[in-house]
Each structure stands twice: as C-alpha cells, then as structure tokens.
PDB file of N, CA and C in Angstrom:
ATOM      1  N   UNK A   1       0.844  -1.184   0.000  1.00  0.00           N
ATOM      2  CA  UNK A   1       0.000   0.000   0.000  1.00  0.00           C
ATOM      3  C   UNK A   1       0.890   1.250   0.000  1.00  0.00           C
ATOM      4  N   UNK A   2       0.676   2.193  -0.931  1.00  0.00           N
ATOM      5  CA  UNK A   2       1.578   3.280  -1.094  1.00  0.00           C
ATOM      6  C   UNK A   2       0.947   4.200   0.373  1.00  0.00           C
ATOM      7  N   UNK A   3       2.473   5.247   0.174  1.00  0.00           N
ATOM      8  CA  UNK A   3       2.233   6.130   1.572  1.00  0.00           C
ATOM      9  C   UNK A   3       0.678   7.358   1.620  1.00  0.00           C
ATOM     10  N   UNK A   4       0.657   7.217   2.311  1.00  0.00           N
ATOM     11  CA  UNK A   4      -0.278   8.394   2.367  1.00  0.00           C
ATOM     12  C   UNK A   4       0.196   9.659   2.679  1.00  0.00           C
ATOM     13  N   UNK A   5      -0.425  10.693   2.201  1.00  0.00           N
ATOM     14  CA  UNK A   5       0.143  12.099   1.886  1.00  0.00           C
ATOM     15  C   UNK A   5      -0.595  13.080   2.581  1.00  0.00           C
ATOM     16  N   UNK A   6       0.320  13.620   3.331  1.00  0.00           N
ATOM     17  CA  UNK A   6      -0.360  14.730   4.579  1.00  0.00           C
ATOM     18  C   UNK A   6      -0.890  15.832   3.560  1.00  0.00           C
ATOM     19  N   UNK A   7      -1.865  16.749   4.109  1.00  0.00           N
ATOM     20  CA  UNK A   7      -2.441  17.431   3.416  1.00  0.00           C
ATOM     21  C   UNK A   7      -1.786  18.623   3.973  1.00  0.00           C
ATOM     22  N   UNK A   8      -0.893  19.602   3.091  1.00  0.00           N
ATOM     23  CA  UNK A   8      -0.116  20.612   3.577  1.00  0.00           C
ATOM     24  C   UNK A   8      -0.698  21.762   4.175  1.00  0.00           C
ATOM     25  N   UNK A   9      -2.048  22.250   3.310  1.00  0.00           N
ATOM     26  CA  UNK A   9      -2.917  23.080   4.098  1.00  0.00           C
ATOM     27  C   UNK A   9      -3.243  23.309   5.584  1.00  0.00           C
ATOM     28  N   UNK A  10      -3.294  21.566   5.853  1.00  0.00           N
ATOM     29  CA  UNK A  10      -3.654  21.491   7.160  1.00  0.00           C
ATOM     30  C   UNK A  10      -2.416  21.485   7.951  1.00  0.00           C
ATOM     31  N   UNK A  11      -1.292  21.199   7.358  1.00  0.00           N
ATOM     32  CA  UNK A  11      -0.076  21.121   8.276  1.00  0.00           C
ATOM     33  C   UNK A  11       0.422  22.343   8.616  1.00  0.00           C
ATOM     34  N   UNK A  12       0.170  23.127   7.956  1.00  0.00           N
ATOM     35  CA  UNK A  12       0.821  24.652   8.013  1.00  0.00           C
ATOM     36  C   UNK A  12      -0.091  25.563   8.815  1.00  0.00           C
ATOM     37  N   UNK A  13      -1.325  24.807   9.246  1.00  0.00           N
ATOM     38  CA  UNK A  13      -2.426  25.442  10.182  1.00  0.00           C
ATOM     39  C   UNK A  13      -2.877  24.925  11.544  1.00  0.00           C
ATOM     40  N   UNK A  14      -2.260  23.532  11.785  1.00  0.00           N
ATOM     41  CA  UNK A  14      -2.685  23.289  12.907  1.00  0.00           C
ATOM     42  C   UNK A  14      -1.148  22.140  13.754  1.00  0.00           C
ATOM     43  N   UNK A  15      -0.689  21.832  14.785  1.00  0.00           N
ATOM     44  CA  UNK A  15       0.251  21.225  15.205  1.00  0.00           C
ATOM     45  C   UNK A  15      -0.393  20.453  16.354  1.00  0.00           C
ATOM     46  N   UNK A  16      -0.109  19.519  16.571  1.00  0.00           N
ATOM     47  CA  UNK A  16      -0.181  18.489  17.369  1.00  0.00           C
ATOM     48  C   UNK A  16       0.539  18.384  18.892  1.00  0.00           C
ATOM     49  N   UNK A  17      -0.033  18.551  19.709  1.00  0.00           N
ATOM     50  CA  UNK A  17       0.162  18.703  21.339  1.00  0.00           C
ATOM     51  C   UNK A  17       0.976  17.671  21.895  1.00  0.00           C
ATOM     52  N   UNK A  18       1.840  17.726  22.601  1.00  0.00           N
ATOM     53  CA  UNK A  18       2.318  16.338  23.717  1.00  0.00           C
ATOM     54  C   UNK A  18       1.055  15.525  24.290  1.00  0.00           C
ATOM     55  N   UNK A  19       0.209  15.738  24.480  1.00  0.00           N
ATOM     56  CA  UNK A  19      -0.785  15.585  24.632  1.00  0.00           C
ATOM     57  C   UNK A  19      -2.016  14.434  23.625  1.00  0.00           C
ATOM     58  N   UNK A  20      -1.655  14.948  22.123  1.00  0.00           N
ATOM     59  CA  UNK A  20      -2.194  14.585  21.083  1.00  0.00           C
ATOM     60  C   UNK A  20      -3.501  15.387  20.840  1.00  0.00           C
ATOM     61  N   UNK A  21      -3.654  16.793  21.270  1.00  0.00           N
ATOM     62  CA  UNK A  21      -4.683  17.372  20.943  1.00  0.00           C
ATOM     63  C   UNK A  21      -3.882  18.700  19.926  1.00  0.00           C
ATOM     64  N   UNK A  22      -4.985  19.039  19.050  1.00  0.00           N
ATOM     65  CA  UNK A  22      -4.712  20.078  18.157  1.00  0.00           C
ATOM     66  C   UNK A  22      -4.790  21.831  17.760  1.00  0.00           C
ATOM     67  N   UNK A  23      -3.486  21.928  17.980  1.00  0.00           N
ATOM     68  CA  UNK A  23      -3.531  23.597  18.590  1.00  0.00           C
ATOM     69  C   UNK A  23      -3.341  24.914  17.213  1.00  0.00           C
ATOM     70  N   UNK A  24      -4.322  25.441  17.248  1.00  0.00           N
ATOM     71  CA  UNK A  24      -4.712  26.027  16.238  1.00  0.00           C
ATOM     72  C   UNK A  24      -4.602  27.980  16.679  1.00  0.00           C
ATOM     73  N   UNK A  25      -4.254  28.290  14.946  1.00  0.00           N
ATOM     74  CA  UNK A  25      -4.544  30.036  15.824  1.00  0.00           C
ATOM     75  C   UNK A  25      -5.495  30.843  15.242  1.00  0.00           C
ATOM     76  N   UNK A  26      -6.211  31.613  15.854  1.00  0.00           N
ATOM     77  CA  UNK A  26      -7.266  32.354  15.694  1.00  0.00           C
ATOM     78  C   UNK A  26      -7.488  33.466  14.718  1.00  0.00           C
ATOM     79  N   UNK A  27      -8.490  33.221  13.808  1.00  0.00           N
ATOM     80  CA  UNK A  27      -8.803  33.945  13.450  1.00  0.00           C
ATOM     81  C   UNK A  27      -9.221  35.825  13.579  1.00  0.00           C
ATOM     82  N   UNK A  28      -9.376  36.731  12.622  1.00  0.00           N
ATOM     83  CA  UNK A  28      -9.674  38.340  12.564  1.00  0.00           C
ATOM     84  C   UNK A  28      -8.350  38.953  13.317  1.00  0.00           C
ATOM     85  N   UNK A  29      -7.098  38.488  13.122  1.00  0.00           N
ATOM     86  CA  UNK A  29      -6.231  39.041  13.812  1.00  0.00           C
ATOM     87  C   UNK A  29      -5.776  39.892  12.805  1.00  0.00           C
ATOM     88  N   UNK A  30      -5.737  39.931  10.889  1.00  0.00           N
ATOM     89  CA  UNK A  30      -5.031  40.652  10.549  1.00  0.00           C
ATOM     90  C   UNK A  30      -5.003  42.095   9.861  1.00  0.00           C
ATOM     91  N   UNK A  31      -6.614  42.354   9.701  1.00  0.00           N
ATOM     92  CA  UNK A  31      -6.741  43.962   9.595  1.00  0.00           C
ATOM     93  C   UNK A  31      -7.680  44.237  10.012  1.00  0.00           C
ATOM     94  N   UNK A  32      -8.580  46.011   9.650  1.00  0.00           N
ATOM     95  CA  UNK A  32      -9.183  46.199  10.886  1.00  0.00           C
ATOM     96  C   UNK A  32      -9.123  45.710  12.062  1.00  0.00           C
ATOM     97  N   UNK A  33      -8.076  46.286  12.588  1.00  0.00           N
ATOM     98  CA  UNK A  33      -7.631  45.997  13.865  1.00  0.00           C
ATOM     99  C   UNK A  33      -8.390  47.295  14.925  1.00  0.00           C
ATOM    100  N   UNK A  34      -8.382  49.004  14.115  1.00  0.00           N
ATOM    101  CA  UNK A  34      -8.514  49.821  14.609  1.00  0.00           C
ATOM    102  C   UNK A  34      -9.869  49.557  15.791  1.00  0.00           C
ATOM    103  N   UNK A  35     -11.007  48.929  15.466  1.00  0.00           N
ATOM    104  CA  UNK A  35     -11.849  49.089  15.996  1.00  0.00           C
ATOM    105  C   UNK A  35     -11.710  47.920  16.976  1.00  0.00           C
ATOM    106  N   UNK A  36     -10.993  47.310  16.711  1.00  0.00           N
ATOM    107  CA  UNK A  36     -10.736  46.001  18.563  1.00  0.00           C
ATOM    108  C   UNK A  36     -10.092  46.441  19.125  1.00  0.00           C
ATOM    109  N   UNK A  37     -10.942  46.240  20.573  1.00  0.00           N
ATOM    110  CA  UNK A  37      -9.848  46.511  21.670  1.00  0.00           C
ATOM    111  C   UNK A  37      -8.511  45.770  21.884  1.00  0.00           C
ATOM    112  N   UNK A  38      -8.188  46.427  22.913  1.00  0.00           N
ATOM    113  CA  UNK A  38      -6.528  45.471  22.877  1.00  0.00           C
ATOM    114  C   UNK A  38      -7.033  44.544  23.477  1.00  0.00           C
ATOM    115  N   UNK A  39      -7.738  44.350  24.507  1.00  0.00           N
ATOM    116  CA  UNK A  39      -8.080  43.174  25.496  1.00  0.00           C
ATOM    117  C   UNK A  39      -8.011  41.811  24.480  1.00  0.00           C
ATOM    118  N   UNK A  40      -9.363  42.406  22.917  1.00  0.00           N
ATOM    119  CA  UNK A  40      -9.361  41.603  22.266  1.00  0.00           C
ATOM    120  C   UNK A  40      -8.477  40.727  21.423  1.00  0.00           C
ATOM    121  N   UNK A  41      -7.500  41.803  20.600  1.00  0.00           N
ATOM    122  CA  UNK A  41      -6.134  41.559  19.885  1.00  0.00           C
ATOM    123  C   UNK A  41      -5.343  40.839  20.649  1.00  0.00           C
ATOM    124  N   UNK A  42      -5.014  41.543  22.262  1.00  0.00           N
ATOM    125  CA  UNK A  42      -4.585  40.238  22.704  1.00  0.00           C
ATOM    126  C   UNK A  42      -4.554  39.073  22.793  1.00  0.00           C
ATOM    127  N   UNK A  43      -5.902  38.355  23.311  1.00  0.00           N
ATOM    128  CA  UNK A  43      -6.487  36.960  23.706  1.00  0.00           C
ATOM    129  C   UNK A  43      -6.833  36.719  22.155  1.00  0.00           C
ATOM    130  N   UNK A  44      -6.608  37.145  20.842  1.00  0.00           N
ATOM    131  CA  UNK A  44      -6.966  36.562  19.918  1.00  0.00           C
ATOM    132  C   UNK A  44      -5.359  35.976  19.161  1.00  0.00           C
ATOM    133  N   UNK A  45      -4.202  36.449  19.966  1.00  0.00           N
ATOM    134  CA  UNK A  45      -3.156  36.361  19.352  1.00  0.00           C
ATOM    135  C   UNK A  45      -2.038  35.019  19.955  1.00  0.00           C
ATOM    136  N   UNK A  46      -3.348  34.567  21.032  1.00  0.00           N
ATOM    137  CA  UNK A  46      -2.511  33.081  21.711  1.00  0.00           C
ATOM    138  C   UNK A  46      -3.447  32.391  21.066  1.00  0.00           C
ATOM    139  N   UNK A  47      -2.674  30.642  21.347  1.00  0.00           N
ATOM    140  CA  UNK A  47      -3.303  29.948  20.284  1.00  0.00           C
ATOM    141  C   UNK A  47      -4.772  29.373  20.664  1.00  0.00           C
ATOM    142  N   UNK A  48      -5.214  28.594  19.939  1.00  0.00           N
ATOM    143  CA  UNK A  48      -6.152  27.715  20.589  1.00  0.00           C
ATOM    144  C   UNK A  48      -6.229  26.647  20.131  1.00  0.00           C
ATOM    145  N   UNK A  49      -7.769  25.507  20.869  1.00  0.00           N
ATOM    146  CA  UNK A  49      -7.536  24.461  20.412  1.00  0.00           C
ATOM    147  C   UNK A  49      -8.533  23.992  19.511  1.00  0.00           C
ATOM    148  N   UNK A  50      -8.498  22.658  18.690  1.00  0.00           N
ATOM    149  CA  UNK A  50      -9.225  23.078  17.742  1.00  0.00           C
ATOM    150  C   UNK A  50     -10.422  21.467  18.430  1.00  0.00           C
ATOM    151  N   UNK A  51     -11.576  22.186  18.443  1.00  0.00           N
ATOM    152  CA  UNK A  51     -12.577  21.321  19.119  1.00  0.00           C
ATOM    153  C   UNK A  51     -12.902  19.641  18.709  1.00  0.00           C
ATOM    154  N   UNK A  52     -13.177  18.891  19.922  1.00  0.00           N
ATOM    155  CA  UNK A  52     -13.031  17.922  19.694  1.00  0.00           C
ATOM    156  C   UNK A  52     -14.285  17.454  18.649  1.00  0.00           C
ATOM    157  N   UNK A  53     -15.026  18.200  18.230  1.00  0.00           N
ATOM    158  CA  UNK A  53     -15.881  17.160  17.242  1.00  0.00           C
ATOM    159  C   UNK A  53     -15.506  17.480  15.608  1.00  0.00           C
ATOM    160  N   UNK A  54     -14.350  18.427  15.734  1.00  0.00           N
ATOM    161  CA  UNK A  54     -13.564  18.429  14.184  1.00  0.00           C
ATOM    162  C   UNK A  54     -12.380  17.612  14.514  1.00  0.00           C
ATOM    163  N   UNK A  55     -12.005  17.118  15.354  1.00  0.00           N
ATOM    164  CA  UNK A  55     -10.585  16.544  15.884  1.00  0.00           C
ATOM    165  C   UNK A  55     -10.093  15.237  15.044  1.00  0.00           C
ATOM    166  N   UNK A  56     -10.978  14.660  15.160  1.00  0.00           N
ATOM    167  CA  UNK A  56     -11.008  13.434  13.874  1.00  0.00           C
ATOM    168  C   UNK A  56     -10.975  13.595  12.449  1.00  0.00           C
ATOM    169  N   UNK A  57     -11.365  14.850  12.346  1.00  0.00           N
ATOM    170  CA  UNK A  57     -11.623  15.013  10.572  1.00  0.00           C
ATOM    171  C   UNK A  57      -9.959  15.773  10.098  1.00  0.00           C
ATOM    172  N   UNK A  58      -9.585  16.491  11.168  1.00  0.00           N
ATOM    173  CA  UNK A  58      -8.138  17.297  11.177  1.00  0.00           C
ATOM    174  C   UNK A  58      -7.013  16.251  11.036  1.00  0.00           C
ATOM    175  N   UNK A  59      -6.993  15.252  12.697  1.00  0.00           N
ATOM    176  CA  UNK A  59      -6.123  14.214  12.018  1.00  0.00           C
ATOM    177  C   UNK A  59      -5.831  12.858  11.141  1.00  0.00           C
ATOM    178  N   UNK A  60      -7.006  13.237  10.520  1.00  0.00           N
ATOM    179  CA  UNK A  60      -7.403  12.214   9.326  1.00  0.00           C
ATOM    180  C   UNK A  60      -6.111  13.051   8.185  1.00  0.00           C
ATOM    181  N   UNK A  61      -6.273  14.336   8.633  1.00  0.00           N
ATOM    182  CA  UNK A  61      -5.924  15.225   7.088  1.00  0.00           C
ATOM    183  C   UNK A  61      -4.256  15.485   7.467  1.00  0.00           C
ATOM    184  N   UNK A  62      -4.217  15.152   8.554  1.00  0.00           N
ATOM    185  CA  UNK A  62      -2.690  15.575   8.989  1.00  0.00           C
ATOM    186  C   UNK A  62      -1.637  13.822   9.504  1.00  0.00           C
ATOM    187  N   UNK A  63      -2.882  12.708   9.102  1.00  0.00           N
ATOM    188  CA  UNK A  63      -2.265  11.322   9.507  1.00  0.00           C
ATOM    189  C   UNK A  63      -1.529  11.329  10.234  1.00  0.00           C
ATOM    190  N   UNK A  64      -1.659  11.433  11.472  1.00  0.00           N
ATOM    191  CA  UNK A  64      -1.943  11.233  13.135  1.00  0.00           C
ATOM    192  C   UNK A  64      -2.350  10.357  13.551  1.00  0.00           C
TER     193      UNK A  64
END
C-alpha cells in the first residue's frame, strides 16, 4: 500500500500537542484591527484548540 500524503494546508495550520490534541490560531487578527480593543487583539493572538468534534476530521488530514 503506497504512503499516504499529509495534506499541507492542514499542516501549516494546525500542530499536534504532547498531549495529542490540536492547537490552532485564531482567526480576525489581521486587519481592521482599529476598531478592537486590545483586550481583544490580545487573547486573539494566543493559540487555541481546535474542538473535539472536528478533531477526527483534522487528524485524518494531517495522519496522526
């Protein structure tokens, strides 16, 4: 059976935890910025995780 081929899209968007959960980063961070607060820009600029009922479909695409 030939190899299977990670899907680069997804590799370049999401990384895989010690853990084995999938840490993703947030979206509306890169213009119109003027009208968000910082509170917001802040907490939008750490990562997050990406929920467990897409979790299966992600490392299907990242063969995990």
């Amino acid at each position: 059976m030939p190899k299977l081929k990670t899907n680069k899209a997804a590799a370049k968007r999401f990384k895989v935890t010690a853990t084995g959960k999938l840490k993703r980063s947030k979206a509306y961070t890169s213009h119109i910025l003027t009208k968000k607060s910082p509170k917001r820009k802040r907490h939008l600029g750490k990562a997050g995780l990406v929920d467990t009922t897409n979790e299966k479909q992600m490392k299907r695409l990242l063969n995990v």
